[in-house]
C-alpha atoms as a PDB file:
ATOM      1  CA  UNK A   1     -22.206 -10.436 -13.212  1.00  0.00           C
ATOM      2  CA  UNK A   2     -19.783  -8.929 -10.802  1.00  0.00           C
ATOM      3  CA  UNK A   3     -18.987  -5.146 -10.946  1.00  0.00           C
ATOM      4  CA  UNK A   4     -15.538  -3.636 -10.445  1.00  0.00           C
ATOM      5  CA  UNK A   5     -16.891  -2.573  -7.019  1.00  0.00           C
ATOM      6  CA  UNK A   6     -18.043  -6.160  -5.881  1.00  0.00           C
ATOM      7  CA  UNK A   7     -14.467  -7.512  -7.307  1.00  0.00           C
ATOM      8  CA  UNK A   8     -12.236  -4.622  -5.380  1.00  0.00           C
ATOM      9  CA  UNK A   9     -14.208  -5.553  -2.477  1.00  0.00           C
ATOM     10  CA  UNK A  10     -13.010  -8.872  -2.136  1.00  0.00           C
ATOM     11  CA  UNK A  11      -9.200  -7.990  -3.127  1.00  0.00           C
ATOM     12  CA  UNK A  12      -9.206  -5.490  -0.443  1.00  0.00           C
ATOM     13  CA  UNK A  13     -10.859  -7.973   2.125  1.00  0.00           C
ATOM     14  CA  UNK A  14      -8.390 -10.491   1.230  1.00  0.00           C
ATOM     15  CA  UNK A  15      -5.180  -8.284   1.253  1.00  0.00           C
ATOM     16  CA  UNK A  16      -6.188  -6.606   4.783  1.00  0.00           C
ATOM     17  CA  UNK A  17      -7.571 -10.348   6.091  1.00  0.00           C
ATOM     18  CA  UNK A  18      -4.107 -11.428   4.717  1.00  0.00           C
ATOM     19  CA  UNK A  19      -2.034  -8.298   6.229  1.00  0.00           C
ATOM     20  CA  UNK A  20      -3.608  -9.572   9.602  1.00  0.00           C
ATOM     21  CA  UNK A  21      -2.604 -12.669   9.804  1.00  0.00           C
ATOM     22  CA  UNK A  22       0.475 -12.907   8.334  1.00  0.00           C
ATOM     23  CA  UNK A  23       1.970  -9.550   6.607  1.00  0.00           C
ATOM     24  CA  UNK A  24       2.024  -7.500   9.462  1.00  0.00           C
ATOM     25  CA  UNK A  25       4.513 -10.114  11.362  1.00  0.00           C
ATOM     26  CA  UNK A  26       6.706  -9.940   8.160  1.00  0.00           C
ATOM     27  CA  UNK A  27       9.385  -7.898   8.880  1.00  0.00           C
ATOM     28  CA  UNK A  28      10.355  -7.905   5.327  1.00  0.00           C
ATOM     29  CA  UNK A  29       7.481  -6.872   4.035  1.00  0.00           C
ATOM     30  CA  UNK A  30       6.681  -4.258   6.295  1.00  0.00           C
ATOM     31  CA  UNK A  31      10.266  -3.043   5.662  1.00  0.00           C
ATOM     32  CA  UNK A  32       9.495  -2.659   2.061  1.00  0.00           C
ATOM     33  CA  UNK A  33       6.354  -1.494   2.065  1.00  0.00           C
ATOM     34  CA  UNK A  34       7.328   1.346   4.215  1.00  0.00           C
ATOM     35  CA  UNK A  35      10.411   2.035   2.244  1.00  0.00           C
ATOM     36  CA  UNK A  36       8.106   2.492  -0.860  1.00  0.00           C
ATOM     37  CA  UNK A  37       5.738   4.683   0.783  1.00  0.00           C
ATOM     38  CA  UNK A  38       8.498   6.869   2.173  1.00  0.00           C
ATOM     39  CA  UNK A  39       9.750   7.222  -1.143  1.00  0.00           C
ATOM     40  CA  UNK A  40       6.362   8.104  -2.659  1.00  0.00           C
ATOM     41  CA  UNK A  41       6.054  10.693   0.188  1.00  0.00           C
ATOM     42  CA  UNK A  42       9.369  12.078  -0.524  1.00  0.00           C
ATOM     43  CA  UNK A  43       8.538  12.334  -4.174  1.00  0.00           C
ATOM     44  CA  UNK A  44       5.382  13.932  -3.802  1.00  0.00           C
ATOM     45  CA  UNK A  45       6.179  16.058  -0.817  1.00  0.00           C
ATOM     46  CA  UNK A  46       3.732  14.566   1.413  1.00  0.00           C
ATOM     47  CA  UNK A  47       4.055  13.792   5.179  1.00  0.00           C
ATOM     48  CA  UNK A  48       2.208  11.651   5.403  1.00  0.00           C
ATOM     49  CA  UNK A  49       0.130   8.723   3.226  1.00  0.00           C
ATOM     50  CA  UNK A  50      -3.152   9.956   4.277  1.00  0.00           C
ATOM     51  CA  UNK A  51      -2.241  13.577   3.626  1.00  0.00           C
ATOM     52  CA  UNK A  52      -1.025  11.969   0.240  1.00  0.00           C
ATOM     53  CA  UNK A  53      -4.636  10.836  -0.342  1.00  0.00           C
ATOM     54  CA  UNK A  54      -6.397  13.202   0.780  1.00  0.00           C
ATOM     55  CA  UNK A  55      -4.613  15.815  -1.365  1.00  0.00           C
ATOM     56  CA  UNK A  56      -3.754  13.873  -4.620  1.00  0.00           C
ATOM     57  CA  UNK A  57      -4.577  15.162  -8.051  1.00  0.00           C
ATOM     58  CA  UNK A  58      -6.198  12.859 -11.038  1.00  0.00           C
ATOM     59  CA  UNK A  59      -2.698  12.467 -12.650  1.00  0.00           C
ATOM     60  CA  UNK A  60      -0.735  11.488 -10.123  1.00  0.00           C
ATOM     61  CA  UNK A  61      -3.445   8.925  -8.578  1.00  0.00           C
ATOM     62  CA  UNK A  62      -3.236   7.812 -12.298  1.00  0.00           C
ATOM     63  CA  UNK A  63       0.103   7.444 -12.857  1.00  0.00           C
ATOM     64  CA  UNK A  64       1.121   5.765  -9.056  1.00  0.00           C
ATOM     65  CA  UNK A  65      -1.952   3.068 -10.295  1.00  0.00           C
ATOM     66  CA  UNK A  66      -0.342   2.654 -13.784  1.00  0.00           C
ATOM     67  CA  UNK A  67       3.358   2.457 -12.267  1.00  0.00           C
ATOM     68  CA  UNK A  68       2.237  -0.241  -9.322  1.00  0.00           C
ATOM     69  CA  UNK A  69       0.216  -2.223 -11.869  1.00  0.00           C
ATOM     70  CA  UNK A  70       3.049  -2.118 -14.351  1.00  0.00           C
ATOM     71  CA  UNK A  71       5.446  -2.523 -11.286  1.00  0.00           C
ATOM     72  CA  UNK A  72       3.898  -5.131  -9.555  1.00  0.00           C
ATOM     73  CA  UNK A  73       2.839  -7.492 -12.318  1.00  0.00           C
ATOM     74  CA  UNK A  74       6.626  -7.372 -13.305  1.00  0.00           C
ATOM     75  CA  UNK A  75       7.902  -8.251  -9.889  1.00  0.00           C
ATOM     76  CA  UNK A  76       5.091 -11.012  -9.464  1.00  0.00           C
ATOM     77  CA  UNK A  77       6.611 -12.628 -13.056  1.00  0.00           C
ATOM     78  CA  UNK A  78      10.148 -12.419 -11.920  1.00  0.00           C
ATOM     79  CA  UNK A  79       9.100 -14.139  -8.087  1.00  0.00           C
ATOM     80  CA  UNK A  80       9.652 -10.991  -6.223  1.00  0.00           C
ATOM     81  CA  UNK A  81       6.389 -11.586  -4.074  1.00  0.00           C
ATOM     82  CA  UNK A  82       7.240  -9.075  -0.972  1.00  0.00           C
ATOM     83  CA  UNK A  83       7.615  -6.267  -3.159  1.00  0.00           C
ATOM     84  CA  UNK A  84       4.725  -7.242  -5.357  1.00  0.00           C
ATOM     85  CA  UNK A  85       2.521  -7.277  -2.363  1.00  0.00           C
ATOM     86  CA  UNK A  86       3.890  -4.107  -0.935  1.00  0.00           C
ATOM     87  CA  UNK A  87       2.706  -2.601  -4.191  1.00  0.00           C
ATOM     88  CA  UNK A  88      -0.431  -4.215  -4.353  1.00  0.00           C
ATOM     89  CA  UNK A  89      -0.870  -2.605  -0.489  1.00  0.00           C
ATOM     90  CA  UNK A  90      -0.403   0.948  -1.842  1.00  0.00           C
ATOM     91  CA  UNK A  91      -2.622   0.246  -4.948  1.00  0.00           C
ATOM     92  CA  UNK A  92      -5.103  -1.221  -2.834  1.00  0.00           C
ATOM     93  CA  UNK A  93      -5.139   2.043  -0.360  1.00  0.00           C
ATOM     94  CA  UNK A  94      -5.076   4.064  -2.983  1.00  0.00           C
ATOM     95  CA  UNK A  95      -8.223   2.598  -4.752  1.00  0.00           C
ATOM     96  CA  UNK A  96     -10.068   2.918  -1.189  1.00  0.00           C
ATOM     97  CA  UNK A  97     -10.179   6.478  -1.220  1.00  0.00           C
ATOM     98  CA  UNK A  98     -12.367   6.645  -4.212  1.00  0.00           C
ATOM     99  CA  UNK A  99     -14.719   4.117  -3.044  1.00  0.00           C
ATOM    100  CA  UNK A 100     -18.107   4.444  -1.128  1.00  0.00           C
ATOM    101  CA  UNK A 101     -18.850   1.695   1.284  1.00  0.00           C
ATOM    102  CA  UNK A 102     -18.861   2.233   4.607  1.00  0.00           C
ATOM    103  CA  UNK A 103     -16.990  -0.730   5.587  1.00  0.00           C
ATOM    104  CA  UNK A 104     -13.960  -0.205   2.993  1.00  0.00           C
ATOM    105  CA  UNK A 105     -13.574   3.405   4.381  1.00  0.00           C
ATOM    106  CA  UNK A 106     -13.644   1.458   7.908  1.00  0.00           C
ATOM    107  CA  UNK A 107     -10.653  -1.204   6.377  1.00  0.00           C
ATOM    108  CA  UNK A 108      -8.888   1.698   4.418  1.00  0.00           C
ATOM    109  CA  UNK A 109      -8.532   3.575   7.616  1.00  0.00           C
ATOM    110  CA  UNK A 110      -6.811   0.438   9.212  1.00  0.00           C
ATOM    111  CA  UNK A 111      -4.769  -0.072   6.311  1.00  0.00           C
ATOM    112  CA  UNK A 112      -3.200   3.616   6.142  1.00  0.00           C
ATOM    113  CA  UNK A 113      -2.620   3.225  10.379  1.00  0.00           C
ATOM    114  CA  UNK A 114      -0.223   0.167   9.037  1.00  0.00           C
ATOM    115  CA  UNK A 115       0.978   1.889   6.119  1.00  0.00           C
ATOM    116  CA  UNK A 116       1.941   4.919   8.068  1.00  0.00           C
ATOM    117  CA  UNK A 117       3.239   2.638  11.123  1.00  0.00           C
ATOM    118  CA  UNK A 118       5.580   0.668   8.355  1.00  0.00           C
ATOM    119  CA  UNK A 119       6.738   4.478   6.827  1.00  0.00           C
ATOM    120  CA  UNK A 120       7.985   5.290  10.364  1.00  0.00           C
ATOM    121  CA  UNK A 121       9.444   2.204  11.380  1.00  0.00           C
ATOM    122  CA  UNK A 122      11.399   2.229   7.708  1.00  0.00           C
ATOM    123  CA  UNK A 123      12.541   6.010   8.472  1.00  0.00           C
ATOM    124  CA  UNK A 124      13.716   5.303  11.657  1.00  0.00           C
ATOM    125  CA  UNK A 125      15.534   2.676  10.919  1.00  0.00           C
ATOM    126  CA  UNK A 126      16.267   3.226   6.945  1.00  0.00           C
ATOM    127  CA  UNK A 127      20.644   3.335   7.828  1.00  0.00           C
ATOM    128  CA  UNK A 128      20.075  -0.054   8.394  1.00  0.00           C
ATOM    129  CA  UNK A 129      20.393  -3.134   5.587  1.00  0.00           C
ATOM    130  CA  UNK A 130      17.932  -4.708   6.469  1.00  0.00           C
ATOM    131  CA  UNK A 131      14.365  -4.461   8.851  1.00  0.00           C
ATOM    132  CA  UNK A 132      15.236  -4.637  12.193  1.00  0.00           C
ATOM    133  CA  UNK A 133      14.160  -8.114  14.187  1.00  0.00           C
END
């Protein structure tokens, strides 16, 4: 039987394999997944989504997972896959902090360097309509 552990294990392989070879060149998706983060950051009054983790309380780490799972699996019914897998990036970040392996603190670390590169690329550019090419 596979534990909860052994199962996030493989979604967060998966999204960061996935991030690497194709989300990271998607402009769109990079564009939204920094706009989200910036907004989380801006509602939370963090500077950053490392600082966020590092200093998040029980209720808020619970209600960000409820809202992306809510969130996400309504965007995912309705074919709104970018911002379903921005969400599922966050979630999936978020998760990492509370786990133990060595190797998913190694991928989480990656994963917040292109969460946080996304966040600054969206507030640089977030008078525009649309990512910038």
């Amino acid at each position: 039987m596979t534990t909860k552990e052994a199962e996030f294990k493989q979604r967060f392989v998966a999204v960061l394999k996935d991030l690497q070879t194709n989300g990271k060149d998607d402009a769109e998706a990079m564009w939204l997944l920094g706009s989200l983060a910036s907004l989380i950051l801006e509602r939370t009054q963090k500077e950053s989504w490392p600082a966020l983790k590092a200093d998040i309380s029980r209720e808020v780490y619970d209600g960000l997972l409820n809202d992306f799972q809510s969130q996400g699996n309504a965007l995912h019914q309705r074919g709104d896959g970018k911002k379903a897998y921005a969400i599922q990036i966050l979630g999936i970040s978020l998760i990492a902090r509370t786990q133990q392996d060595a190797h998913l603190q190694a991928g989480a670390a990656l994963l917040d360097e292109i969460i946080a590169y996304a966040t600054l690329v969206y507030r640089k550019n977030r008078h525009l309509e649309k990512p910038p090419n």
